[in-house]
PDB file of N, CA and C in Angstrom:
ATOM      1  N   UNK A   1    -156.568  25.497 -90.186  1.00  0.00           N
ATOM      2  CA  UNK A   1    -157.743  24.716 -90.523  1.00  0.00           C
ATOM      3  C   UNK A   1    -157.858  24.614 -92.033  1.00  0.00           C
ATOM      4  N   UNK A   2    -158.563  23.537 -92.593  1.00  0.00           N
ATOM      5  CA  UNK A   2    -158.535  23.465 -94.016  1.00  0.00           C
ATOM      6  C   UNK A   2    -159.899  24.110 -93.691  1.00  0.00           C
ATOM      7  N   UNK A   3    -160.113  25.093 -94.539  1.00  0.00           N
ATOM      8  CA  UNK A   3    -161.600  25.668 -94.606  1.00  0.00           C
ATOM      9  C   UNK A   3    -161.263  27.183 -95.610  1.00  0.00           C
ATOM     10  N   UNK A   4    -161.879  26.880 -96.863  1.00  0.00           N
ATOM     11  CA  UNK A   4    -161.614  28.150 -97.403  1.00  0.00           C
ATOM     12  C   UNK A   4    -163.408  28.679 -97.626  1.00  0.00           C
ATOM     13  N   UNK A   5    -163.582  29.368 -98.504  1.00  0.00           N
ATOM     14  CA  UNK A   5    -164.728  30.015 -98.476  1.00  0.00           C
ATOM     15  C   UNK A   5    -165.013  30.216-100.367  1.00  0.00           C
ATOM     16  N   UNK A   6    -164.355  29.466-100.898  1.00  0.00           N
ATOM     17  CA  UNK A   6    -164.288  29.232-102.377  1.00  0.00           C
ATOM     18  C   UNK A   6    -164.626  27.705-102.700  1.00  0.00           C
ATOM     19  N   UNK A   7    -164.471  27.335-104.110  1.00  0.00           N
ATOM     20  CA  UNK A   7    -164.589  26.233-104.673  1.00  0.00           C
ATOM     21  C   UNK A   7    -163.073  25.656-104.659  1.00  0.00           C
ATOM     22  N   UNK A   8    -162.070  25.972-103.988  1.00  0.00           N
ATOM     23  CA  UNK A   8    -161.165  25.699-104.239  1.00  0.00           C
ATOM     24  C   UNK A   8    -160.388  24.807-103.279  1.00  0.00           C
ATOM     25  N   UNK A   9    -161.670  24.345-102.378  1.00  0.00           N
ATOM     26  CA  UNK A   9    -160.569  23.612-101.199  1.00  0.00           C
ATOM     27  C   UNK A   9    -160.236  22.774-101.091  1.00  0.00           C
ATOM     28  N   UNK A  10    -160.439  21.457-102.465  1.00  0.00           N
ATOM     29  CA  UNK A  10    -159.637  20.243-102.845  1.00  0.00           C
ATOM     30  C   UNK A  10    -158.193  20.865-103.426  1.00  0.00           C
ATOM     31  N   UNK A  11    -157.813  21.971-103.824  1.00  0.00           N
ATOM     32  CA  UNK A  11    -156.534  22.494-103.801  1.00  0.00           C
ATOM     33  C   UNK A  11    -155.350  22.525-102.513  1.00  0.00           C
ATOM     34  N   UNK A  12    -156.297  22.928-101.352  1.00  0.00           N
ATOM     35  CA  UNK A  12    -155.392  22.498-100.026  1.00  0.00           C
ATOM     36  C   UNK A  12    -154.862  21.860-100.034  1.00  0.00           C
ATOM     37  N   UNK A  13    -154.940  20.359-100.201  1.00  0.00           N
ATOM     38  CA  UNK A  13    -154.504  19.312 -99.683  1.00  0.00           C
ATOM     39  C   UNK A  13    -153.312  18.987-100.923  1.00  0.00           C
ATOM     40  N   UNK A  14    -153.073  19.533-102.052  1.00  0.00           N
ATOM     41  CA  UNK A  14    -152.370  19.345-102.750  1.00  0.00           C
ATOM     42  C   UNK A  14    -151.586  20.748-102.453  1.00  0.00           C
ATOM     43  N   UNK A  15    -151.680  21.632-101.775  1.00  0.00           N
ATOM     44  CA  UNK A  15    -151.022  23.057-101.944  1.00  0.00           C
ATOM     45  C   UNK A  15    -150.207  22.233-100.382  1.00  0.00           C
ATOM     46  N   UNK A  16    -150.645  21.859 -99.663  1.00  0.00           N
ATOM     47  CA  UNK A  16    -149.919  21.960 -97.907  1.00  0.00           C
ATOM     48  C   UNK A  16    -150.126  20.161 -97.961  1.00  0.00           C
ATOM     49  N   UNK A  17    -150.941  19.332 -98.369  1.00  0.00           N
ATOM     50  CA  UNK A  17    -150.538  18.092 -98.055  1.00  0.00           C
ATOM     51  C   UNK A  17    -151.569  18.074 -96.970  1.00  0.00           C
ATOM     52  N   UNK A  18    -151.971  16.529 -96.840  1.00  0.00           N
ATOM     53  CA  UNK A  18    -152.954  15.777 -96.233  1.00  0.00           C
ATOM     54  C   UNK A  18    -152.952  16.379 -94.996  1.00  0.00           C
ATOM     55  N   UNK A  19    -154.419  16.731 -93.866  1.00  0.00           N
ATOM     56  CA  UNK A  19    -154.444  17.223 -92.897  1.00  0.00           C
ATOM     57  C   UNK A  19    -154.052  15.963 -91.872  1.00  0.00           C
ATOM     58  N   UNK A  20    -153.312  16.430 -90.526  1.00  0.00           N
ATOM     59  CA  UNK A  20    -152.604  15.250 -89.810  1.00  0.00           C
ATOM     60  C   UNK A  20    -153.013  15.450 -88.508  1.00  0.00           C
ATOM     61  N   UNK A  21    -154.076  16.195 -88.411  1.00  0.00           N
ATOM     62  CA  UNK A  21    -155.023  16.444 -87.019  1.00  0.00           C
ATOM     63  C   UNK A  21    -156.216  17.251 -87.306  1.00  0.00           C
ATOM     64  N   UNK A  22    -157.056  17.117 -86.449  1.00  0.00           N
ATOM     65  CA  UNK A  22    -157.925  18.294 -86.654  1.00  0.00           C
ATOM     66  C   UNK A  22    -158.465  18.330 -85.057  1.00  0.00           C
ATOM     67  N   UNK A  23    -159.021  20.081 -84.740  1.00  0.00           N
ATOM     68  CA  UNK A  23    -159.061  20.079 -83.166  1.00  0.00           C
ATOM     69  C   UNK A  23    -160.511  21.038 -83.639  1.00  0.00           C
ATOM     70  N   UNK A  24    -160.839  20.909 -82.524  1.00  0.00           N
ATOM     71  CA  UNK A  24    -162.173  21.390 -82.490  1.00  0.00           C
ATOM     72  C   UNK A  24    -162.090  23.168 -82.535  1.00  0.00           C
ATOM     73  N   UNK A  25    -162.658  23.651 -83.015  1.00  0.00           N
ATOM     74  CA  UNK A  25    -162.073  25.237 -82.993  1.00  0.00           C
ATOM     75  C   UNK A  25    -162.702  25.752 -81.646  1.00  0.00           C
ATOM     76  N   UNK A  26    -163.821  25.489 -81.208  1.00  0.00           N
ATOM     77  CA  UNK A  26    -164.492  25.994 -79.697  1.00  0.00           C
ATOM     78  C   UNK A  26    -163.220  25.663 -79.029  1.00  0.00           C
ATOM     79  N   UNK A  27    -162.754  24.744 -78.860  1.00  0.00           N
ATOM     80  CA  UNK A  27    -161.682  24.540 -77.967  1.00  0.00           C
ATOM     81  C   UNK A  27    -160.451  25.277 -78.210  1.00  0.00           C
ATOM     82  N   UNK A  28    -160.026  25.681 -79.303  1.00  0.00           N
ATOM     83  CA  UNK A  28    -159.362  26.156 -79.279  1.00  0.00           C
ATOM     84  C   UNK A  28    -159.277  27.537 -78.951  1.00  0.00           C
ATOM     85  N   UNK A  29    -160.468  28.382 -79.349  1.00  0.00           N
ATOM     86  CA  UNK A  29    -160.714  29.333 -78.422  1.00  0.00           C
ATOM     87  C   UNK A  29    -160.476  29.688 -77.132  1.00  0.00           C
ATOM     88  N   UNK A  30    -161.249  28.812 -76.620  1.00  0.00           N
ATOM     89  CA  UNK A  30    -161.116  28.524 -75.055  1.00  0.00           C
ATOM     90  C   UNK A  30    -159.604  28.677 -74.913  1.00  0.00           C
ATOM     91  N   UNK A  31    -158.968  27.739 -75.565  1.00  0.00           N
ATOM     92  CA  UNK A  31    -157.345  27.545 -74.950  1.00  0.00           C
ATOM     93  C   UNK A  31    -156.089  29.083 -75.352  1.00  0.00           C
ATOM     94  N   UNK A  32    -157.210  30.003 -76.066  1.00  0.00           N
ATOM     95  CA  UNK A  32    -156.450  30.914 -76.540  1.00  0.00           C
ATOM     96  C   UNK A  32    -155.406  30.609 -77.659  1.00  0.00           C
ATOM     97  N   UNK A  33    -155.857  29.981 -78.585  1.00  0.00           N
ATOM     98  CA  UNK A  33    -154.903  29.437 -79.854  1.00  0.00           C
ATOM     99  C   UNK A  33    -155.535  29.988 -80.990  1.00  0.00           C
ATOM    100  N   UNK A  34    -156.728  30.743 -80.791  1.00  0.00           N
ATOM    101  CA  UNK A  34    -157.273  31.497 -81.533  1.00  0.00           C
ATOM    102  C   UNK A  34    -156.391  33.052 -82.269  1.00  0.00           C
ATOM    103  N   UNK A  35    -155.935  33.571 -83.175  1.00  0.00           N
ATOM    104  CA  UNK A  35    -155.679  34.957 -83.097  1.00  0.00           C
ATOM    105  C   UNK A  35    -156.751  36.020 -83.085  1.00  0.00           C
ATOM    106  N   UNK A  36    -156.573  37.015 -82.640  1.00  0.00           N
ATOM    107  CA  UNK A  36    -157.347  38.413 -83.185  1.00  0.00           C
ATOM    108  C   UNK A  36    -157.265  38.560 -84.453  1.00  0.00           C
ATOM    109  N   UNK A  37    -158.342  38.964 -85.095  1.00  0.00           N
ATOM    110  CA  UNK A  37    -158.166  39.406 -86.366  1.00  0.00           C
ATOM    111  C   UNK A  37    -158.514  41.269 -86.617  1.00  0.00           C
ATOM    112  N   UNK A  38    -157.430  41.411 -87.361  1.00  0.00           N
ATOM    113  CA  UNK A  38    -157.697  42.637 -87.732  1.00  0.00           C
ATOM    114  C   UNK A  38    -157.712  42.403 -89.017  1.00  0.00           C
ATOM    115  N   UNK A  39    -159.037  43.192 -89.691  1.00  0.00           N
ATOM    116  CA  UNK A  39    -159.517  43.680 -91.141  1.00  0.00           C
ATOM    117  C   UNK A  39    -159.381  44.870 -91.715  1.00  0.00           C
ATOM    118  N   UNK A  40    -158.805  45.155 -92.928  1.00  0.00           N
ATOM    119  CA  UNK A  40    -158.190  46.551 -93.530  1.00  0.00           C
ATOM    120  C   UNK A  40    -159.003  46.510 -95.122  1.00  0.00           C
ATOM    121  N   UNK A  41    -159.519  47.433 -95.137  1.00  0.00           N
ATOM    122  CA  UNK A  41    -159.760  47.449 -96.701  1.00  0.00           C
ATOM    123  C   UNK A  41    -159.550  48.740 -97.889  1.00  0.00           C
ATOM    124  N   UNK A  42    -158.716  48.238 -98.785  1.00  0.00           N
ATOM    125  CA  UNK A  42    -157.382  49.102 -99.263  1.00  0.00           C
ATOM    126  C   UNK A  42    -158.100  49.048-100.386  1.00  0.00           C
ATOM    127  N   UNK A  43    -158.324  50.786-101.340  1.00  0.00           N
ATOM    128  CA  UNK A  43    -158.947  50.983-102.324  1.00  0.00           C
ATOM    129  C   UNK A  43    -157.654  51.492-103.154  1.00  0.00           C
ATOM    130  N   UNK A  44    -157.634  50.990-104.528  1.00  0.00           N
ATOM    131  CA  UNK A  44    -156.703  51.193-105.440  1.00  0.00           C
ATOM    132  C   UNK A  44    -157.091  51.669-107.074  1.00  0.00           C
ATOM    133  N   UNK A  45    -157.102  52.559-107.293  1.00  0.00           N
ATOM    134  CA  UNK A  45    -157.067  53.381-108.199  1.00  0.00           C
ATOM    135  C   UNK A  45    -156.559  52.171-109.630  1.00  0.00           C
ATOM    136  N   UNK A  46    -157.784  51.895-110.506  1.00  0.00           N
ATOM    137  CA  UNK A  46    -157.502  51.463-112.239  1.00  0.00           C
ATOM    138  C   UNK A  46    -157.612  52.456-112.754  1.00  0.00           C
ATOM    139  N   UNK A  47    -156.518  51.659-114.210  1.00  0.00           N
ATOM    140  CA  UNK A  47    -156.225  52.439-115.363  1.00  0.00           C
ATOM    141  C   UNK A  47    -156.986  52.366-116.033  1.00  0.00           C
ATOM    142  N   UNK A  48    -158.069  53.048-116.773  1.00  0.00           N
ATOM    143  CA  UNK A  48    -159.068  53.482-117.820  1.00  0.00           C
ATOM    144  C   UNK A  48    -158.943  51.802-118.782  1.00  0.00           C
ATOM    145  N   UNK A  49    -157.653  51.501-118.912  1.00  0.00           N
ATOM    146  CA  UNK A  49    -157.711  50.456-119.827  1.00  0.00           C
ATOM    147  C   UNK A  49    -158.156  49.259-118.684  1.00  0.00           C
ATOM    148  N   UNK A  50    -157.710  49.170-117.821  1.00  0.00           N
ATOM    149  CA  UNK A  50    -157.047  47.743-116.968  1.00  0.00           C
ATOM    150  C   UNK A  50    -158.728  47.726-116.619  1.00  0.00           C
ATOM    151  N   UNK A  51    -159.533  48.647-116.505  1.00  0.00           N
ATOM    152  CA  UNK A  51    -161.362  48.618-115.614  1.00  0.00           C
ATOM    153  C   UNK A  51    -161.927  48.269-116.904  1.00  0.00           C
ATOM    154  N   UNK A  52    -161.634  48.702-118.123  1.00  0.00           N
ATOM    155  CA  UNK A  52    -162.368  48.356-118.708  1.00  0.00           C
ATOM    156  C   UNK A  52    -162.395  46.770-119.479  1.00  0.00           C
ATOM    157  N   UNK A  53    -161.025  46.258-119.260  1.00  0.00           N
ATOM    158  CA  UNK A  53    -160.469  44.753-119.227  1.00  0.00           C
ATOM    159  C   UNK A  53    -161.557  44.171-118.204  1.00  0.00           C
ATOM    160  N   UNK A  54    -161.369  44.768-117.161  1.00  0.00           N
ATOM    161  CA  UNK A  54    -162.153  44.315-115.802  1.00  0.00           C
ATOM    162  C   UNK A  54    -163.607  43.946-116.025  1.00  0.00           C
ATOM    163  N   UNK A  55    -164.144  44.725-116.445  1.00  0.00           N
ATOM    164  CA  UNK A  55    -165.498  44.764-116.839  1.00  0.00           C
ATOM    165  C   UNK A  55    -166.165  44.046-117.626  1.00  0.00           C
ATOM    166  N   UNK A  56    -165.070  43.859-118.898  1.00  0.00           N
ATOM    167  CA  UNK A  56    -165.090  43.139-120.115  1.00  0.00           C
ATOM    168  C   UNK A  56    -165.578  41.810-119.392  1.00  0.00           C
ATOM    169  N   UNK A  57    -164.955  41.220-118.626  1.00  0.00           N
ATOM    170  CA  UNK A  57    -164.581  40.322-118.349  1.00  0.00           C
ATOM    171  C   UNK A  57    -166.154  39.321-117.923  1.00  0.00           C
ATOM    172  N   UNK A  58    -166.714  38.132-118.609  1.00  0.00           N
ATOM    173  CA  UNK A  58    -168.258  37.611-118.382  1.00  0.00           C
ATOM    174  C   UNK A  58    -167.988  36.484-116.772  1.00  0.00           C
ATOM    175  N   UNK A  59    -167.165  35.925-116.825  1.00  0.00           N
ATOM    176  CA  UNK A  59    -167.123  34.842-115.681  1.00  0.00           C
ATOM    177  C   UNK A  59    -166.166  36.259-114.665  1.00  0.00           C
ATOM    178  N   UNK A  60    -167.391  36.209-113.271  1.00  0.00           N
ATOM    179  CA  UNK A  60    -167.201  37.032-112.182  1.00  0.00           C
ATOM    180  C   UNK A  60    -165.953  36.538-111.379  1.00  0.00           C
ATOM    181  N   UNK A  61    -165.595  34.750-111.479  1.00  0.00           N
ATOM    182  CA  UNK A  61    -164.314  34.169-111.083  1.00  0.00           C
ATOM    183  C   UNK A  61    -162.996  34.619-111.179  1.00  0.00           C
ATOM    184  N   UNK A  62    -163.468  35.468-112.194  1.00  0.00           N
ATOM    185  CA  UNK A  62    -161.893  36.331-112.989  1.00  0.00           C
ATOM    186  C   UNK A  62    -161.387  37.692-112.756  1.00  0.00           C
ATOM    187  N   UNK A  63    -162.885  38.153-111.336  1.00  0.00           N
ATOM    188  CA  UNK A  63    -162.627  39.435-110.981  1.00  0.00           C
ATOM    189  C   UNK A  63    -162.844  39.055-110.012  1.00  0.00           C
ATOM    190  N   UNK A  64    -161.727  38.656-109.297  1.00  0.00           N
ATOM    191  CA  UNK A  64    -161.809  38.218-107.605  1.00  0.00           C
ATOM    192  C   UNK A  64    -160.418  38.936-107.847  1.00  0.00           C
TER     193      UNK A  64
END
């Protein structure tokens, strides 16, 4: 599906090219074309310098 959750989703169509169907997602459910999702969330240890780069940092866009 083209659907991101950013400002960025006129990028799609230039990253993958013009959409050439679109299906209803209820239905696709139904038809089992849906996946399971599994969610993991992985904590990683900064370097004294690299957090404080991080921090520095005024536009929140740049700490995604």
């Amino acid at each position: 599906t083209l659907l991101r959750e950013d400002e960025r989703i006129t990028d799609l169509n230039f990253l993958i090219g013009p959409k050439l169907y679109e299906a209803n997602w209820l239905d696709l459910v139904k038809g089992g074309f849906i996946a399971n999702v599994q969610c993991a969330e992985v904590w990683c240890p900064m370097t004294k310098e690299f957090f404080a780069e991080y921090l520095r940092k005024e536009n929140s866009k740049k700490k995604q």
